[in-house]
PDB file of N, CA and C in Angstrom:
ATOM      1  N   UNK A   1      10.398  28.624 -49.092  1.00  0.00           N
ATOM      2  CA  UNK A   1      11.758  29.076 -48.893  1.00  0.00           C
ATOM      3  C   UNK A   1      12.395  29.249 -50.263  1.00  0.00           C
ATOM      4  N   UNK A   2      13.400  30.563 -50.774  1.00  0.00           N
ATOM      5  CA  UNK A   2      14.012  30.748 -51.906  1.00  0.00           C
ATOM      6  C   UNK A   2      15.111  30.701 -51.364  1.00  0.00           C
ATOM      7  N   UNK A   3      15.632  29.658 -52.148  1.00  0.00           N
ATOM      8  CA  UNK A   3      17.293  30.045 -51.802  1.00  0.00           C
ATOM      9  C   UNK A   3      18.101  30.464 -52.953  1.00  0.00           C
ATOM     10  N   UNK A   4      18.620  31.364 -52.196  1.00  0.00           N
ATOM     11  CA  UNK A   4      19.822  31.965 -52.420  1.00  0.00           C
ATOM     12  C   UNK A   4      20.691  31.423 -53.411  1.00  0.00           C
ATOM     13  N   UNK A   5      20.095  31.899 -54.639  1.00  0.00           N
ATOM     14  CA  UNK A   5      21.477  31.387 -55.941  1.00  0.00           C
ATOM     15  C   UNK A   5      23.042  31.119 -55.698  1.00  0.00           C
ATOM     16  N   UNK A   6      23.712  32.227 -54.926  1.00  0.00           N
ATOM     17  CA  UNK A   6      25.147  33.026 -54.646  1.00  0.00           C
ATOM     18  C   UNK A   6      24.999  31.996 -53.557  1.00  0.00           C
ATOM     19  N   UNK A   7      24.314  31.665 -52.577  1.00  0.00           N
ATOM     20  CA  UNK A   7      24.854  30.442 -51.771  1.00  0.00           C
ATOM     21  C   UNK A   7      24.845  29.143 -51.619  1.00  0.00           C
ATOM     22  N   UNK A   8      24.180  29.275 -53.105  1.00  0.00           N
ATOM     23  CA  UNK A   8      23.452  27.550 -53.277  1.00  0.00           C
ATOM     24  C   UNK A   8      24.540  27.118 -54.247  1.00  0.00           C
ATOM     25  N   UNK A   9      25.952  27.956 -54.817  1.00  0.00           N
ATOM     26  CA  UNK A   9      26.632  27.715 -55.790  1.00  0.00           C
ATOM     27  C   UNK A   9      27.841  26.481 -55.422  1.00  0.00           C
ATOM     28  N   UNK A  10      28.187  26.568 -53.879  1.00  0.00           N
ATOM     29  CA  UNK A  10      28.856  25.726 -53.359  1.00  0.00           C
ATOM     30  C   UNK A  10      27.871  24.209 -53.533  1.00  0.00           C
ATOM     31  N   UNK A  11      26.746  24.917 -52.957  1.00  0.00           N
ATOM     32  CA  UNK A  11      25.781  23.299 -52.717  1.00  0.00           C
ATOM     33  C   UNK A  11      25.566  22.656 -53.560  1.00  0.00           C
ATOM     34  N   UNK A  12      25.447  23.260 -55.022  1.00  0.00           N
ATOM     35  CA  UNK A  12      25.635  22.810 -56.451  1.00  0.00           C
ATOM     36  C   UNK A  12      26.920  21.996 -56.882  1.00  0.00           C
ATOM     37  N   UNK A  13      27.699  22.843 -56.265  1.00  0.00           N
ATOM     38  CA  UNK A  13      29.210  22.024 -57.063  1.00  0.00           C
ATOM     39  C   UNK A  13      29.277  20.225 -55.757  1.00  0.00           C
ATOM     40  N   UNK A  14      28.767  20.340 -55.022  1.00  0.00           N
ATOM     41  CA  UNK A  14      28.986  19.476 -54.006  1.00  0.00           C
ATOM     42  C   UNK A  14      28.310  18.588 -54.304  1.00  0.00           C
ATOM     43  N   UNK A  15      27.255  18.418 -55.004  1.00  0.00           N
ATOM     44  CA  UNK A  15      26.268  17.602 -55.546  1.00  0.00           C
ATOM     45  C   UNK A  15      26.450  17.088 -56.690  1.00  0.00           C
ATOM     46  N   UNK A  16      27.041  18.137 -57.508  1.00  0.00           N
ATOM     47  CA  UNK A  16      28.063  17.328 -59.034  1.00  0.00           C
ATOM     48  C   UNK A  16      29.221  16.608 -58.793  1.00  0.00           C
ATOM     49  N   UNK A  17      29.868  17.065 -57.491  1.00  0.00           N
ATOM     50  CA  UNK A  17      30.796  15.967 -57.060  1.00  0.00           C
ATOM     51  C   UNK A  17      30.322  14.138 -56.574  1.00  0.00           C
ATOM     52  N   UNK A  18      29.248  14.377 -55.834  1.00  0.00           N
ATOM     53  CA  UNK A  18      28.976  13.846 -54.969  1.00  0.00           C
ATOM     54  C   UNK A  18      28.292  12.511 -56.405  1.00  0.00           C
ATOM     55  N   UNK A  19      27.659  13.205 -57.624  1.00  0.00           N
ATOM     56  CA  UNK A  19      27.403  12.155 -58.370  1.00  0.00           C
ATOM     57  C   UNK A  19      28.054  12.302 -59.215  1.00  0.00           C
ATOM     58  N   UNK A  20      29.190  12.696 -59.605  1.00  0.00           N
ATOM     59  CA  UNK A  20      30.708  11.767 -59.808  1.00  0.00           C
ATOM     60  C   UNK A  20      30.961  10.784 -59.388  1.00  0.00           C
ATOM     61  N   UNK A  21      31.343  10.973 -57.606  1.00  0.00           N
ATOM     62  CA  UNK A  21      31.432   9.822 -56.801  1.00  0.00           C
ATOM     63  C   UNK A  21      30.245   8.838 -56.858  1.00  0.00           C
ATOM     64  N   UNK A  22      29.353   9.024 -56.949  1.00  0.00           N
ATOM     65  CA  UNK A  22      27.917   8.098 -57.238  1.00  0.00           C
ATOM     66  C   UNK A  22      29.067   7.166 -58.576  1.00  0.00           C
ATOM     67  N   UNK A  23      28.873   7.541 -59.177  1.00  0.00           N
ATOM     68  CA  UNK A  23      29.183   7.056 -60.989  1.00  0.00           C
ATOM     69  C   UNK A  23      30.589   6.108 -60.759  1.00  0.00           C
ATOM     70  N   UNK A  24      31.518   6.731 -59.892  1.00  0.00           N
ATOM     71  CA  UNK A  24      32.470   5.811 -59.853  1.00  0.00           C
ATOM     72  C   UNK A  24      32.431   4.300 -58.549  1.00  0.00           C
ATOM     73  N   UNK A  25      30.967   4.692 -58.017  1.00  0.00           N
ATOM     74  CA  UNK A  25      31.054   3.793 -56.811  1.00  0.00           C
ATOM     75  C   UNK A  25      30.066   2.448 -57.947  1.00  0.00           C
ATOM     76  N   UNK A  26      29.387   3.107 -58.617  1.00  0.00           N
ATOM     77  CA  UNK A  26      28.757   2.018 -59.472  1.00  0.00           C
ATOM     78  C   UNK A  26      29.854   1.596 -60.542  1.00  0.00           C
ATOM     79  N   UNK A  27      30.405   1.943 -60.949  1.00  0.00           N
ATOM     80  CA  UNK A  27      31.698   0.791 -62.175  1.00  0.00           C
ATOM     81  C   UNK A  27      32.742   0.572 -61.249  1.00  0.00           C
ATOM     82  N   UNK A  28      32.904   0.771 -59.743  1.00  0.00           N
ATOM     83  CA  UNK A  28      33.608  -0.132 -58.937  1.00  0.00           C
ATOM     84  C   UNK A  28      32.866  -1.188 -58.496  1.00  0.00           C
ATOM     85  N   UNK A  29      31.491  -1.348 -58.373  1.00  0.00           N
ATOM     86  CA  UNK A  29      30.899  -2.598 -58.159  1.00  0.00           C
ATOM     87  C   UNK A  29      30.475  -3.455 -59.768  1.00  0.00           C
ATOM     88  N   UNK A  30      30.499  -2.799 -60.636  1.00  0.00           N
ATOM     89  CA  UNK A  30      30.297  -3.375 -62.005  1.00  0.00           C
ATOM     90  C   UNK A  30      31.862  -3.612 -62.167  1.00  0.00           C
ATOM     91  N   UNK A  31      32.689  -3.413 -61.907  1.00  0.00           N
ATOM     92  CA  UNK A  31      34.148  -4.053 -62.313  1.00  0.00           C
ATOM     93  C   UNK A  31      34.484  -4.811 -61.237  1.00  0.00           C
ATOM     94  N   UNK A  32      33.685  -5.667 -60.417  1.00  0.00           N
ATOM     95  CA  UNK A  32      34.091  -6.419 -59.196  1.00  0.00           C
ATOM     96  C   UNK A  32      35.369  -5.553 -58.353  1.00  0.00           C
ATOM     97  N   UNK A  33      35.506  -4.511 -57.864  1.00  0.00           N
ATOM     98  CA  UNK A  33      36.438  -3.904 -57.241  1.00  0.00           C
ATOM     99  C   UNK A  33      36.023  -4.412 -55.832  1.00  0.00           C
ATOM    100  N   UNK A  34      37.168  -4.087 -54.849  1.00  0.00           N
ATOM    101  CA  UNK A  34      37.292  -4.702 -53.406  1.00  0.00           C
ATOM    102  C   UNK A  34      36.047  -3.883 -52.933  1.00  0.00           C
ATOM    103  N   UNK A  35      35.564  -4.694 -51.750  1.00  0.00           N
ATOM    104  CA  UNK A  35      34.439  -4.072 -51.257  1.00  0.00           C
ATOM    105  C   UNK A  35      34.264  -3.181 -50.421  1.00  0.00           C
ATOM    106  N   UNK A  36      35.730  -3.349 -49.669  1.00  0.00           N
ATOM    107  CA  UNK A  36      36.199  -2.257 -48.440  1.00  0.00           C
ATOM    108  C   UNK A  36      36.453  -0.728 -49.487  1.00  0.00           C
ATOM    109  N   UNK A  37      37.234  -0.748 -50.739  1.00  0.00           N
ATOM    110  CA  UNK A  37      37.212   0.424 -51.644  1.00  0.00           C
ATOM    111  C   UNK A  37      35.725   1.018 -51.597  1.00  0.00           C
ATOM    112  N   UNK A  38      34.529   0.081 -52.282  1.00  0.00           N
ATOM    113  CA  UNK A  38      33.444   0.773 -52.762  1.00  0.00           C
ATOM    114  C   UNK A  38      32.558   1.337 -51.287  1.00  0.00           C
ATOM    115  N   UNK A  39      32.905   0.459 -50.394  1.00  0.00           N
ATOM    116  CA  UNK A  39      32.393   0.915 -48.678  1.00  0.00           C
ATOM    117  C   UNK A  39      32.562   2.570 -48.640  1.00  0.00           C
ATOM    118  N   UNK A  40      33.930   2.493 -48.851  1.00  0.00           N
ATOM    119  CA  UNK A  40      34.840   4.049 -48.281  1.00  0.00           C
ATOM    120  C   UNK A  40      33.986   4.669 -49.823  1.00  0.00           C
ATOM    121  N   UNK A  41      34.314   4.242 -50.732  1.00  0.00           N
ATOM    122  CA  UNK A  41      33.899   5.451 -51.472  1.00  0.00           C
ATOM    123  C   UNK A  41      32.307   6.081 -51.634  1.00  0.00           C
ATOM    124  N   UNK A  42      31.050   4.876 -51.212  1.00  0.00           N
ATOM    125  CA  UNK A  42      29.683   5.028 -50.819  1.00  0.00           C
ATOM    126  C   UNK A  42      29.814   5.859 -49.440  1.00  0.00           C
ATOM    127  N   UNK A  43      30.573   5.982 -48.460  1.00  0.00           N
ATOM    128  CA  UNK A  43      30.614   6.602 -47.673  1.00  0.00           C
ATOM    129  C   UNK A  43      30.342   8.325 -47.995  1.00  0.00           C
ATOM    130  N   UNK A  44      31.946   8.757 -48.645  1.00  0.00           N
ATOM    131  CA  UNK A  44      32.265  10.108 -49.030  1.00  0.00           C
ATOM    132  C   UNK A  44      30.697  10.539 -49.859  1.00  0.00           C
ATOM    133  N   UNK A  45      30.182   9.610 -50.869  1.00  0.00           N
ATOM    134  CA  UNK A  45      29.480   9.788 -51.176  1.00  0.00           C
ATOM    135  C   UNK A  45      27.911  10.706 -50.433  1.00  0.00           C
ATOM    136  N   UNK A  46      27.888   9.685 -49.197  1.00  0.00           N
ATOM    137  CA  UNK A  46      26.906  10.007 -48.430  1.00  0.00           C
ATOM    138  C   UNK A  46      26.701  11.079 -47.498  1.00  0.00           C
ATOM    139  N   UNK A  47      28.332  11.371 -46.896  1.00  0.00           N
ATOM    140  CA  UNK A  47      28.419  12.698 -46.366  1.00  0.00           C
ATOM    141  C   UNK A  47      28.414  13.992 -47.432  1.00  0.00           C
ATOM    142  N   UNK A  48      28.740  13.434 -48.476  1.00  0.00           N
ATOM    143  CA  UNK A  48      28.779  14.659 -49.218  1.00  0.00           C
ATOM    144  C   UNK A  48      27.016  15.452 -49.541  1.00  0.00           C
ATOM    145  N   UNK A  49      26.448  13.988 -49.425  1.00  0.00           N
ATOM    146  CA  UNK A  49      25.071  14.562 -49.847  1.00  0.00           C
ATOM    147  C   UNK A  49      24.544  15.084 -48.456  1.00  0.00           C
ATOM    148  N   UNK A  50      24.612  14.688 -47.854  1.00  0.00           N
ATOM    149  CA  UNK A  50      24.351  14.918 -46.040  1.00  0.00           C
ATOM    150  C   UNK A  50      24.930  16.693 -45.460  1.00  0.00           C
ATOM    151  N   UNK A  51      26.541  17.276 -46.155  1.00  0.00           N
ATOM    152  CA  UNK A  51      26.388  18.138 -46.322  1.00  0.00           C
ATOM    153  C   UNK A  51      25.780  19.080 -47.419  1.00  0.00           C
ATOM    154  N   UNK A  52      25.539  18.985 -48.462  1.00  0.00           N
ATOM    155  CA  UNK A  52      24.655  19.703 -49.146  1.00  0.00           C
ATOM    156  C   UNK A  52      23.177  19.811 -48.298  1.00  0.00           C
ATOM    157  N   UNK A  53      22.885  19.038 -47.775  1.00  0.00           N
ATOM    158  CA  UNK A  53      21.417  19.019 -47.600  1.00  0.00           C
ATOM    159  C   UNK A  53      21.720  19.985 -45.941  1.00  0.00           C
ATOM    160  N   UNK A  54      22.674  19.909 -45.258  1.00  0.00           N
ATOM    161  CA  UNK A  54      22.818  20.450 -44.237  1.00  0.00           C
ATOM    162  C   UNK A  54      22.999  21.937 -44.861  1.00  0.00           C
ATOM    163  N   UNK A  55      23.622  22.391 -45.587  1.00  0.00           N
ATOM    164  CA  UNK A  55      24.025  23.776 -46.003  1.00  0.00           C
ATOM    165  C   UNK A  55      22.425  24.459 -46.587  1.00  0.00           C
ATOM    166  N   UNK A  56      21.846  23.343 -47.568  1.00  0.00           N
ATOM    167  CA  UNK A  56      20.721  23.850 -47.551  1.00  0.00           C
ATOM    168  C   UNK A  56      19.708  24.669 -46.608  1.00  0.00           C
ATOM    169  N   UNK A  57      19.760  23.548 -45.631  1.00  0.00           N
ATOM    170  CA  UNK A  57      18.689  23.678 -44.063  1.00  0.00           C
ATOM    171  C   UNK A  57      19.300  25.141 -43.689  1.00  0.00           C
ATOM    172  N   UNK A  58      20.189  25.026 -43.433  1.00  0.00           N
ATOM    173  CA  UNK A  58      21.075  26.293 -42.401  1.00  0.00           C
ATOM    174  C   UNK A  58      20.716  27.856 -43.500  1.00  0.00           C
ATOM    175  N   UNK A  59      20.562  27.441 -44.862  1.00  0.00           N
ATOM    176  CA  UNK A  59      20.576  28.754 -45.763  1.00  0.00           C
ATOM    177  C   UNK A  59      19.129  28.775 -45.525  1.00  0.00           C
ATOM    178  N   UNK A  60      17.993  28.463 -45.533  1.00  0.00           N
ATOM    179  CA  UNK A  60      16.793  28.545 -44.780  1.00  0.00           C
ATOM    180  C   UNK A  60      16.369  28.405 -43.518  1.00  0.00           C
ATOM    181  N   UNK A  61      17.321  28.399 -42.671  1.00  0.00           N
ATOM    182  CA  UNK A  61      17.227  28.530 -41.097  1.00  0.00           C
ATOM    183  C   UNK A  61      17.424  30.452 -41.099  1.00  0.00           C
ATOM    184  N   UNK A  62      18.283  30.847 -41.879  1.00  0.00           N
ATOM    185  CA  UNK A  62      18.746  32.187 -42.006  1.00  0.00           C
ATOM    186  C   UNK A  62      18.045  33.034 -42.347  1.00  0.00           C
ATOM    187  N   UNK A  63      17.065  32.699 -43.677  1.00  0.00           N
ATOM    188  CA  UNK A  63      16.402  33.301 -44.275  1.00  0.00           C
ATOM    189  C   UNK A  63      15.104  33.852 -43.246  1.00  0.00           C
ATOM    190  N   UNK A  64      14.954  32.677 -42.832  1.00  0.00           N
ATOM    191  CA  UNK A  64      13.985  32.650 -41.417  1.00  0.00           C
ATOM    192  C   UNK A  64      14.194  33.703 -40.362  1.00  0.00           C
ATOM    193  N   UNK A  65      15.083  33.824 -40.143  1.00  0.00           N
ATOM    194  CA  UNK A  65      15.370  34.852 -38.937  1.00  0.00           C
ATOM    195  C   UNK A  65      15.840  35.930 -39.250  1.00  0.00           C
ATOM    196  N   UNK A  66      16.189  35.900 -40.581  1.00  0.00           N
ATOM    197  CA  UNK A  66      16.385  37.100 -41.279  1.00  0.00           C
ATOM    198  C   UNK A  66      14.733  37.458 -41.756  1.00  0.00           C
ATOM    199  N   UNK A  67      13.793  37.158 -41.941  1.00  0.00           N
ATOM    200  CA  UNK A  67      12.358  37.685 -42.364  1.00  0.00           C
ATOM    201  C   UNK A  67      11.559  36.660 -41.948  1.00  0.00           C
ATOM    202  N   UNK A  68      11.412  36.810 -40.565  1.00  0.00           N
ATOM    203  CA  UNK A  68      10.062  35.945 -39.836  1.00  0.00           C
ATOM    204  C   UNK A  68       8.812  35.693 -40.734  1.00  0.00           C
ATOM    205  N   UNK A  69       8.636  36.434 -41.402  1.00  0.00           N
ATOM    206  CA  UNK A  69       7.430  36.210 -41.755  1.00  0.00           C
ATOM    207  C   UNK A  69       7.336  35.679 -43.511  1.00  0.00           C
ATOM    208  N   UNK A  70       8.500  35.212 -43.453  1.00  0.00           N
ATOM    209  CA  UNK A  70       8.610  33.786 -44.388  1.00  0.00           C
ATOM    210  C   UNK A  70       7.444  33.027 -44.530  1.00  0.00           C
ATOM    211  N   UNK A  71       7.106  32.291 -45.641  1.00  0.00           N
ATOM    212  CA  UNK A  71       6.282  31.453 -45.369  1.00  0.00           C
ATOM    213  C   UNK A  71       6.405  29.553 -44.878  1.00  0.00           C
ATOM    214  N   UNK A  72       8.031  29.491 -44.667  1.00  0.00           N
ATOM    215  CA  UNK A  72       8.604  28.436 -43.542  1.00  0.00           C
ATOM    216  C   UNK A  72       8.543  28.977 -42.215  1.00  0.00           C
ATOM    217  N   UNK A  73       8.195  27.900 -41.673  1.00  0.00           N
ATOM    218  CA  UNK A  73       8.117  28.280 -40.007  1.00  0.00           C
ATOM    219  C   UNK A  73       8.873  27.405 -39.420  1.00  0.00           C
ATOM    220  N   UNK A  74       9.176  27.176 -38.475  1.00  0.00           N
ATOM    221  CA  UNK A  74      10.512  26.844 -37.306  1.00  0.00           C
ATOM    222  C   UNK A  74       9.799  25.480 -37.246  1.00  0.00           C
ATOM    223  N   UNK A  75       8.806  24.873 -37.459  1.00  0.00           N
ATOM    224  CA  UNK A  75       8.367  23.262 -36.754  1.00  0.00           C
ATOM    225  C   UNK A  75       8.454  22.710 -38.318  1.00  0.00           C
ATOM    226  N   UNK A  76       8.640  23.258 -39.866  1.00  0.00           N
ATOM    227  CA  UNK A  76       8.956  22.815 -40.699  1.00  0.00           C
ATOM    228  C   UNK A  76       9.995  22.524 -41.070  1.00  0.00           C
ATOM    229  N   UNK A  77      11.455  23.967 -40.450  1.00  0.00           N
ATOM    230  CA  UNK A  77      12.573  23.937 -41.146  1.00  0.00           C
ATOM    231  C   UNK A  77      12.788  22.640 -39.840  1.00  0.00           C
ATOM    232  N   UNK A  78      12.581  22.540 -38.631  1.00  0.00           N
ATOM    233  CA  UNK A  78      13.261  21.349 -37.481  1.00  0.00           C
ATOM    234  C   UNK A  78      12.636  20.025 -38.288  1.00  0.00           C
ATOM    235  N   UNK A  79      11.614  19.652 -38.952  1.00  0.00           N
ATOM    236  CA  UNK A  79      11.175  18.817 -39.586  1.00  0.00           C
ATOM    237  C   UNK A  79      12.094  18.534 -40.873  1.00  0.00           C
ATOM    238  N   UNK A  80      12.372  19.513 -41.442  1.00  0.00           N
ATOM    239  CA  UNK A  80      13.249  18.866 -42.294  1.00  0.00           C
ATOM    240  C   UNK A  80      14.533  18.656 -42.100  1.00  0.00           C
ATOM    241  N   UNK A  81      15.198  19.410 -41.083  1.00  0.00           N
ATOM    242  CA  UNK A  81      16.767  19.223 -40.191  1.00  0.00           C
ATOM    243  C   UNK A  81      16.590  17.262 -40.266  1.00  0.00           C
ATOM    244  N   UNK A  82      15.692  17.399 -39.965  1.00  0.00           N
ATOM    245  CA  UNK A  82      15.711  15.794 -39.017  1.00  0.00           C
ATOM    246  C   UNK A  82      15.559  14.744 -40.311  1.00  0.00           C
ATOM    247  N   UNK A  83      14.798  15.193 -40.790  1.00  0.00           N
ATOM    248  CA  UNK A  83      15.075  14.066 -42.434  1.00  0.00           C
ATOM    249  C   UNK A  83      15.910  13.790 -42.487  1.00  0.00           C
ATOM    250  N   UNK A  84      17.205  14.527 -42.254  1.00  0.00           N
ATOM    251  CA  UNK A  84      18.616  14.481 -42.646  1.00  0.00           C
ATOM    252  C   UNK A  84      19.384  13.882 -42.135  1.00  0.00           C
ATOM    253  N   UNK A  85      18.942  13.765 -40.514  1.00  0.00           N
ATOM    254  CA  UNK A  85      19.812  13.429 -39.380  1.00  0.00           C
ATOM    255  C   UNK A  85      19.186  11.956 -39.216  1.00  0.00           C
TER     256      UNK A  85
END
């Protein structure tokens, strides 16, 4: 599967966010910060990566049905959906 530069640009910036938030969830547990804070902020963290990896799947679910004869097939891209889930 190639993805798509022009749609992978969101999935990029979401992932530099996402380890931002990584970076600040580690010097909230290295500065003893409350634990309910670093909870919520490991959270955002995790959906954020959860959507990147979902936007991924879906931009190769497309590619797929846009040119069957890809060399991903439908019991790989559902195989990797599910990694995720």
């Amino acid at each position: 599967m190639d993805l798509n530069p022009d749609d992978m640009t969101p999935v990029v910036n979401r992932l530099k966010r996402a380890q931002g938030q990584l970076a600040a969830v580690t010097r909230m547990i290295e500065e003893g910060k409350d634990c309910k804070a670093v909870v919520t902020q490991l959270s955002a963290v995790s959906k954020a990566l959860d959507r990147a990896g979902f936007a991924i799947i879906a931009s190769g679910m497309e590619q797929c049905m846009a040119s069957p004869e890809k060399d991903l097939d439908r019991k790989e891209l559902e195989k990797l959906f599910l990694t995720l889930a």
